[in-house]
C-alpha atoms as a PDB file:
ATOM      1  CA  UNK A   1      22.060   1.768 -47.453  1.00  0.00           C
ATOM      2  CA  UNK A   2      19.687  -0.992 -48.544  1.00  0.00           C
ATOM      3  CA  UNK A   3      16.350  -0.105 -50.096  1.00  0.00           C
ATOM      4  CA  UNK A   4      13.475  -0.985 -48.526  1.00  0.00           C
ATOM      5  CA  UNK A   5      12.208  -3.385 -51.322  1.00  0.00           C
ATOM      6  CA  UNK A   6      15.464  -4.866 -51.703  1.00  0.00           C
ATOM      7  CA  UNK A   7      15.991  -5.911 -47.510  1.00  0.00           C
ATOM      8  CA  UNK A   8      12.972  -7.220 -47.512  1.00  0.00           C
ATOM      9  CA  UNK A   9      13.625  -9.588 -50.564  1.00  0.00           C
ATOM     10  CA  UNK A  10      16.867 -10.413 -48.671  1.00  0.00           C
ATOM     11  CA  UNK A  11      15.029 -11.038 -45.614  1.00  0.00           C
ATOM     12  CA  UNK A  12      13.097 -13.649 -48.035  1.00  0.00           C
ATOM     13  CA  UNK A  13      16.559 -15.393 -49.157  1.00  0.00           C
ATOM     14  CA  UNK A  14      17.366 -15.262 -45.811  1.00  0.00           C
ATOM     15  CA  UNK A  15      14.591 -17.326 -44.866  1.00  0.00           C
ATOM     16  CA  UNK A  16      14.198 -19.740 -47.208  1.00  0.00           C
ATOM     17  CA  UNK A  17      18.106 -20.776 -46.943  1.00  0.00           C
ATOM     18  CA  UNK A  18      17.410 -20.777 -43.168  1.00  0.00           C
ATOM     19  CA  UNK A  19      14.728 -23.570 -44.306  1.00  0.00           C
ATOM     20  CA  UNK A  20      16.817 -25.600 -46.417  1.00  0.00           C
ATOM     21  CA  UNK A  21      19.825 -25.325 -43.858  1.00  0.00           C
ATOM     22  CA  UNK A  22      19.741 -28.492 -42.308  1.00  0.00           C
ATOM     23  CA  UNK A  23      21.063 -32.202 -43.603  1.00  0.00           C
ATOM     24  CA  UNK A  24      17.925 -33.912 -43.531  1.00  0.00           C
ATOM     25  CA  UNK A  25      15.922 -31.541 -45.564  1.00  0.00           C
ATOM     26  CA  UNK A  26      19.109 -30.490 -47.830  1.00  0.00           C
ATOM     27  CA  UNK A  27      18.655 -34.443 -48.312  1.00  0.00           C
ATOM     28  CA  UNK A  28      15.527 -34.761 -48.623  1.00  0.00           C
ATOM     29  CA  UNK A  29      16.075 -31.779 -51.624  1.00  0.00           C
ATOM     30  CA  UNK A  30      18.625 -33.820 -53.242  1.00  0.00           C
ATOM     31  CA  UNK A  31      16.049 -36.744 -53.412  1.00  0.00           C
ATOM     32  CA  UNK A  32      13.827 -35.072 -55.085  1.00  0.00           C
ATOM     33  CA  UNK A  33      15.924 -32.694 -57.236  1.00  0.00           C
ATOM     34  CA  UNK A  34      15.290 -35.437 -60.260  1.00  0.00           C
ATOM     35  CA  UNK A  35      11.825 -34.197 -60.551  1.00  0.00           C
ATOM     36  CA  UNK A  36      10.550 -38.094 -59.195  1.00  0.00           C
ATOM     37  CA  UNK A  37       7.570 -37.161 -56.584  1.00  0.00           C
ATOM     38  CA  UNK A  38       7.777 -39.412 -53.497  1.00  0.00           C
ATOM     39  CA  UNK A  39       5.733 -39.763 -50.403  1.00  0.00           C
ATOM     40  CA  UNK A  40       6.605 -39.313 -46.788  1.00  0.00           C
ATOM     41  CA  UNK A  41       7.060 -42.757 -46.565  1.00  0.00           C
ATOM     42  CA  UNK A  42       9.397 -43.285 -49.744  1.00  0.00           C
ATOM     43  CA  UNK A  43      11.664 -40.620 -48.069  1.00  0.00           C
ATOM     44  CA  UNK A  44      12.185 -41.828 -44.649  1.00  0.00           C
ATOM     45  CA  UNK A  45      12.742 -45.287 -46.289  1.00  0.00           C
ATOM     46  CA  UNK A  46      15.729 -43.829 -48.631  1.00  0.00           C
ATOM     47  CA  UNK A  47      16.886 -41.599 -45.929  1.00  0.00           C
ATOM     48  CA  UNK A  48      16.791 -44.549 -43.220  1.00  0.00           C
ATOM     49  CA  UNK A  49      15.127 -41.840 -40.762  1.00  0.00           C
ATOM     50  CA  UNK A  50      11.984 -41.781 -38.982  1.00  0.00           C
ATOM     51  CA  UNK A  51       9.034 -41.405 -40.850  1.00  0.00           C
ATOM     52  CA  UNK A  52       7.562 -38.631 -38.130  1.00  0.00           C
ATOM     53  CA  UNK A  53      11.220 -37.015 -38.745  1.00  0.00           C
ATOM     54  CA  UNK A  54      10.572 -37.139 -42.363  1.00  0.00           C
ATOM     55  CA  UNK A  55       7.054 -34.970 -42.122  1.00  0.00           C
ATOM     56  CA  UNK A  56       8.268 -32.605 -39.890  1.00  0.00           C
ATOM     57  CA  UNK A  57      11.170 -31.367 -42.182  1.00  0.00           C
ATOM     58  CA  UNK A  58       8.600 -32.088 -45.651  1.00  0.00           C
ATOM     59  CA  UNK A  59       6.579 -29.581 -43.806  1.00  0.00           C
ATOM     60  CA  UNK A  60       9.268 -27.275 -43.447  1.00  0.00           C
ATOM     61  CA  UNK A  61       9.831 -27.202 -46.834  1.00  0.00           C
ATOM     62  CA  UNK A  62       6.532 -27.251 -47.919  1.00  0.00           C
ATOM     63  CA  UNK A  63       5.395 -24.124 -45.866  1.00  0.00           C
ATOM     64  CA  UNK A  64       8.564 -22.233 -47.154  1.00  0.00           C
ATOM     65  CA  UNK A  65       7.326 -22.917 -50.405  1.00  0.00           C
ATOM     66  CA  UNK A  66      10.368 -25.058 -51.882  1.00  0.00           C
ATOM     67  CA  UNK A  67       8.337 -28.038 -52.336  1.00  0.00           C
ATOM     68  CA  UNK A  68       4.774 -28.947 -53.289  1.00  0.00           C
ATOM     69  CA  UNK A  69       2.448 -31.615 -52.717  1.00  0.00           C
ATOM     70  CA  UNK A  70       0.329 -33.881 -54.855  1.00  0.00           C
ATOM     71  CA  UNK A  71      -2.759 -35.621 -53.275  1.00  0.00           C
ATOM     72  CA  UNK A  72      -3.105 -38.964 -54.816  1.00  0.00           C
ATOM     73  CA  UNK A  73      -6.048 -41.131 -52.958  1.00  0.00           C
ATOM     74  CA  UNK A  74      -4.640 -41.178 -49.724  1.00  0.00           C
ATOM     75  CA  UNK A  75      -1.035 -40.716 -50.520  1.00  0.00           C
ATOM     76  CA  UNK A  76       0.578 -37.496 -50.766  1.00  0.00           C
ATOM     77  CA  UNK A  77       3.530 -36.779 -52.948  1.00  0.00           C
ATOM     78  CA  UNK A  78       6.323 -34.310 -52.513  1.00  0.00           C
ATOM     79  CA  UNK A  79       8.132 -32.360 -55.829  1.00  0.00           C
ATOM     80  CA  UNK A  80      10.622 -29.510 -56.044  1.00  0.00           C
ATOM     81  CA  UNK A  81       9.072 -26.408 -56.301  1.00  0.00           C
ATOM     82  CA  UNK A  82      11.588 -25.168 -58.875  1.00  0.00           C
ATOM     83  CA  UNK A  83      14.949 -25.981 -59.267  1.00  0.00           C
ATOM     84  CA  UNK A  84      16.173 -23.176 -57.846  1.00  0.00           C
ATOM     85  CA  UNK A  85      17.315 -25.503 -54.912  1.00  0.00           C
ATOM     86  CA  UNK A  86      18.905 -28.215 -56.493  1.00  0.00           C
ATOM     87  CA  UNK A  87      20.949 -25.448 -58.126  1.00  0.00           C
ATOM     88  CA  UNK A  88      22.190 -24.482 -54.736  1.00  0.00           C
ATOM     89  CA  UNK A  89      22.941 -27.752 -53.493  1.00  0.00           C
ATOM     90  CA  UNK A  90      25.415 -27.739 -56.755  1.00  0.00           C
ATOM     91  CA  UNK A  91      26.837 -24.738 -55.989  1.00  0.00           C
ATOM     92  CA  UNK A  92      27.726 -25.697 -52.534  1.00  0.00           C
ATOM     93  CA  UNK A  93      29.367 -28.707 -54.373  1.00  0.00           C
ATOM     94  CA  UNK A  94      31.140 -26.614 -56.660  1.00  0.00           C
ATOM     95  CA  UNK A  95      32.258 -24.767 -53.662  1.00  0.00           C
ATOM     96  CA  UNK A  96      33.679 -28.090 -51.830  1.00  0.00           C
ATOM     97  CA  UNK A  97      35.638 -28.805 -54.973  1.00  0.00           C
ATOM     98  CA  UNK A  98      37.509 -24.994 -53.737  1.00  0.00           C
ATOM     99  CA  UNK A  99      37.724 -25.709 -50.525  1.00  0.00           C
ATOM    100  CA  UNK A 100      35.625 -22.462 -49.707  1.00  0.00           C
ATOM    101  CA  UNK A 101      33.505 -24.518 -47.048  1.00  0.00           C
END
């Protein structure tokens, strides 16, 4: 049986890989995961998506708390949180090189 404590920090994993589980914002994680910030419209230009596309997943993975933003007049800039998250978009490469996916 699983502690208390310990489901509910699953129940946190759970929920932020639910958040990064989708190609756009796994992406838009890779973009960033050299520590450059960009704005919404630097990533929909490098992703060649829609710039309303764009917001909707940076604010998915803003209010999950894998990235923050940085105000700049009236530009705001997007950074990794920690790299936590580019470390799992490595293992998951790691894991194509095993055929495991």
């Amino acid at each position: 049986m699983v502690a208390n404590s310990e489901f509910e920090r699953l129940e946190q994993y759970s929920e932020a890989l639910r958040a990064i589980a989708h190609p756009i914002r796994l992406a838009i994680i890779n973009l960033l995961s050299n520590r450059q910030p960009l704005s919404v419209s630097d990533i929909h230009e490098r992703l060649q998506i829609e710039q309303a596309a764009a917001s909707h997943h940076l604010k998915i993975l803003r209010y999950n708390g894998i990235l923050q933003a940085r105000r700049e007049g009236r530009y705001i800039y997007y950074l990794i949180s920690d790299d936590t998250y580019p470390q799992i978009l490595e293992l998951l490469r790691g894991a194509e090189n095993f055929n495991a996916l």
